[in-house]
N, C-alpha and C. Protein backbone atom coordinates (compact mmCIF):
# COMPACT_ATOMS: atom_id res chain seq x y z
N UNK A 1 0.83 -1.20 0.00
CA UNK A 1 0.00 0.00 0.00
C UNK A 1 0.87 1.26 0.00
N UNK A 2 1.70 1.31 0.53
CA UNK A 2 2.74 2.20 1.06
C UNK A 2 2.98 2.81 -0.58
N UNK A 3 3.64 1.56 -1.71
CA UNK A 3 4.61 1.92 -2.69
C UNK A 3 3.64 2.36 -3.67
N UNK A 4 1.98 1.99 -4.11
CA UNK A 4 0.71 2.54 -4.30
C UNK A 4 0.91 4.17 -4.21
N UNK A 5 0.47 4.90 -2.70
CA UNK A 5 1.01 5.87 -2.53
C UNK A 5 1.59 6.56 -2.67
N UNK A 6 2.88 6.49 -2.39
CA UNK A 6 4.52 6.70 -3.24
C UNK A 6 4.60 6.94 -4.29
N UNK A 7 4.02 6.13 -5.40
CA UNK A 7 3.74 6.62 -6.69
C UNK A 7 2.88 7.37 -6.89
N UNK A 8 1.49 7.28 -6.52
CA UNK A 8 0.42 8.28 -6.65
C UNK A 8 1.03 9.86 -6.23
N UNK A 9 1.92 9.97 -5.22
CA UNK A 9 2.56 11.41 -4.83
C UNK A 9 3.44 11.99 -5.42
N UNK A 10 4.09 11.20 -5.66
CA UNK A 10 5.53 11.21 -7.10
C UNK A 10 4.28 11.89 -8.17
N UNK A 11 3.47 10.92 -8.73
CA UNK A 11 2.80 11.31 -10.32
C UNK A 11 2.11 12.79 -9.64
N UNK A 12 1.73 13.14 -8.81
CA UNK A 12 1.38 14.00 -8.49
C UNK A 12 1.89 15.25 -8.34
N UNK A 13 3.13 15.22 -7.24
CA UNK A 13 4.45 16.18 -7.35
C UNK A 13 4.30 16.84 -8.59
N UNK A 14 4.58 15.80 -9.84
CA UNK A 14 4.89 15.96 -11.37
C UNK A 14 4.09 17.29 -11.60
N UNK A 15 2.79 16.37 -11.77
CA UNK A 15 1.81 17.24 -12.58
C UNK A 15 1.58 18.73 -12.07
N UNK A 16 1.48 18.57 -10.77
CA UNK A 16 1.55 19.86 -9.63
C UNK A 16 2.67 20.85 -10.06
N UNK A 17 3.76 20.38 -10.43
CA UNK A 17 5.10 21.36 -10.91
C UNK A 17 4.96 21.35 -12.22
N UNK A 18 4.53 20.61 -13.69
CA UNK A 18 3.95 21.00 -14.54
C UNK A 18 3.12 21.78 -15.07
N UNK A 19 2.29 21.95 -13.95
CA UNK A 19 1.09 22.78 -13.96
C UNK A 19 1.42 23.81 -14.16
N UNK A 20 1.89 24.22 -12.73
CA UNK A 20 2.50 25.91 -12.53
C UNK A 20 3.60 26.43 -13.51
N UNK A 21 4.64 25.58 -13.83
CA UNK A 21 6.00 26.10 -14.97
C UNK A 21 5.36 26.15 -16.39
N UNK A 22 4.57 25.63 -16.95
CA UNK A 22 3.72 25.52 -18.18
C UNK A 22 2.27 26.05 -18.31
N UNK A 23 1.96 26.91 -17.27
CA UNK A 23 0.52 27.27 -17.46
C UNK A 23 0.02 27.46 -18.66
N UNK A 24 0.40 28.60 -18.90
CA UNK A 24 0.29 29.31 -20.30
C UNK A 24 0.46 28.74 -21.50
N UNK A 25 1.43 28.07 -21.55
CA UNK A 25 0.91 26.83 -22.80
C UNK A 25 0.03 26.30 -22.77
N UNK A 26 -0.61 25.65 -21.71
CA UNK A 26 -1.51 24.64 -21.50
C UNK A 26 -2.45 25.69 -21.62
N UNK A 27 -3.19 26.86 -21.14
CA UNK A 27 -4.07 26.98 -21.73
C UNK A 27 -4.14 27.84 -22.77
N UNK A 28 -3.34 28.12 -23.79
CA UNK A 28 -3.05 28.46 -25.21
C UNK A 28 -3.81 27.05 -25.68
N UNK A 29 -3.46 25.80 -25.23
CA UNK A 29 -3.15 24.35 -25.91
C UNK A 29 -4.92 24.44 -26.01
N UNK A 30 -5.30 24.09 -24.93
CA UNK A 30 -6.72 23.49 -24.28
C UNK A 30 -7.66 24.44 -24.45
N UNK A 31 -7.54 25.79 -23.90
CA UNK A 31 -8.96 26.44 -24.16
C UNK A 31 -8.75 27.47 -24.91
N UNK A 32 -10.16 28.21 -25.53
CA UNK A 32 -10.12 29.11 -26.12
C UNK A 32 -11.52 29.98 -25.62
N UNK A 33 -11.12 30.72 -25.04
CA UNK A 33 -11.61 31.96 -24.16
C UNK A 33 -10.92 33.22 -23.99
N UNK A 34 -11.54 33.87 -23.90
CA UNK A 34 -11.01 35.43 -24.44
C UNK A 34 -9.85 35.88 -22.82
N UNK A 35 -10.35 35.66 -21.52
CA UNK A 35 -9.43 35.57 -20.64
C UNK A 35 -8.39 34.83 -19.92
N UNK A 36 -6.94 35.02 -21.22
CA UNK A 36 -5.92 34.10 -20.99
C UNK A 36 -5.34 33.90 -19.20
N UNK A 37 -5.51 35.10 -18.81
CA UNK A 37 -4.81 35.06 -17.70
C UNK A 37 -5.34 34.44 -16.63
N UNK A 38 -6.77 34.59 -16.52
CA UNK A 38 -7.80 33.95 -15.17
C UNK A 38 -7.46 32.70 -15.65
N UNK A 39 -7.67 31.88 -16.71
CA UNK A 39 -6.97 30.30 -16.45
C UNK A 39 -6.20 30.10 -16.37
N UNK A 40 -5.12 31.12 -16.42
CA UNK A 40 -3.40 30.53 -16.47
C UNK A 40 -3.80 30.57 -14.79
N UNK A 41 -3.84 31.50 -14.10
CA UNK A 41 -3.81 31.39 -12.98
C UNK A 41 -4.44 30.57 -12.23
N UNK A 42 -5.87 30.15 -12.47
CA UNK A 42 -6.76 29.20 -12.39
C UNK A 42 -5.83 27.53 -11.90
N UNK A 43 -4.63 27.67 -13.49
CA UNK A 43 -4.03 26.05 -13.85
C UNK A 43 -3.00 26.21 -12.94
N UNK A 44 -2.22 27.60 -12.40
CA UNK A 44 -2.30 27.69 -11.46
C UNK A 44 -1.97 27.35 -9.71
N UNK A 45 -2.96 27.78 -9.78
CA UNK A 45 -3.84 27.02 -8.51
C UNK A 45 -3.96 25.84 -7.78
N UNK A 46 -4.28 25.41 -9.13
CA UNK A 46 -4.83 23.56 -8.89
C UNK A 46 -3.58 23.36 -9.15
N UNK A 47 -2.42 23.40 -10.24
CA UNK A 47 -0.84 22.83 -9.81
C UNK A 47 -0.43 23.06 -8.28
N UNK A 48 -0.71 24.10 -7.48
CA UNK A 48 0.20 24.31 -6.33
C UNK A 48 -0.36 23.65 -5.62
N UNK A 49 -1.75 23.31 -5.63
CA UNK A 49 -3.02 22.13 -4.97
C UNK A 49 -1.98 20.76 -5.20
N UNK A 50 -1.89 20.27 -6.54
CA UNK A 50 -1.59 18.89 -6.90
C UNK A 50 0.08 18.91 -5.91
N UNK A 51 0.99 19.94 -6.67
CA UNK A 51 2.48 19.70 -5.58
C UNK A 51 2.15 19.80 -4.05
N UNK A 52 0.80 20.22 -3.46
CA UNK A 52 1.12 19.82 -1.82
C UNK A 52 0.75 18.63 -1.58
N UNK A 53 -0.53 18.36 -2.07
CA UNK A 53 -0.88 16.97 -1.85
C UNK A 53 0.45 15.99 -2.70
N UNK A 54 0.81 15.53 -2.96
CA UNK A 54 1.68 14.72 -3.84
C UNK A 54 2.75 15.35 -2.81
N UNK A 55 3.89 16.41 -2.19
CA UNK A 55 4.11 16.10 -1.80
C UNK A 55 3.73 16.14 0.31
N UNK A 56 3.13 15.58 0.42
CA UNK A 56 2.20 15.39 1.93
C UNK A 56 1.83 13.91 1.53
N UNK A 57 1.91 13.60 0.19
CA UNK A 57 2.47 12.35 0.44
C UNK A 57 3.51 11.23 0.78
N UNK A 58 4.48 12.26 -0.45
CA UNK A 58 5.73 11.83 0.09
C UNK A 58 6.36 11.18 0.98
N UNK A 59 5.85 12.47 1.82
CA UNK A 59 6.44 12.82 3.28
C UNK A 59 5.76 11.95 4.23
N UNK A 60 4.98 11.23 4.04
CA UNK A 60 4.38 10.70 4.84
C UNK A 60 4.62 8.90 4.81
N UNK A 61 5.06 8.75 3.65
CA UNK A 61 5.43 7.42 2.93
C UNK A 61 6.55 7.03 2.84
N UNK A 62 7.46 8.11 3.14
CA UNK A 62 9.13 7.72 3.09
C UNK A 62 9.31 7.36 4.48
């Protein structure tokens, strides 16, 4: 269960630090709405969401 975890926080970490360093591509990529910036910030958000959880997993599993 432990190594389950471990990975789920790892893939998470990822996406969480993907999120935030690539916003703006991603939503250039994905949406098309006239206010670029409220979703960049939006994607964001939910990245700095995904890197705590992912790592509060980590940390809890090592």
């Amino acid at each position: 269960m432990n190594k389950i975890l471990l990975g789920i926080g790892v893939i998470s970490l990822m996406l969480g630090v993907k999120m935030i360093y690539d916003a703006r591509p991603i939503v250039k990529q994905y949406f098309s709405f006239g206010d670029e910036n409220e979703a960049t910030l939006g994607i964001k958000i939910l990245g700095f969401l995904f890197a705590i959880v992912g790592g509060i997993l980590l940390y809890f599993n090592v």
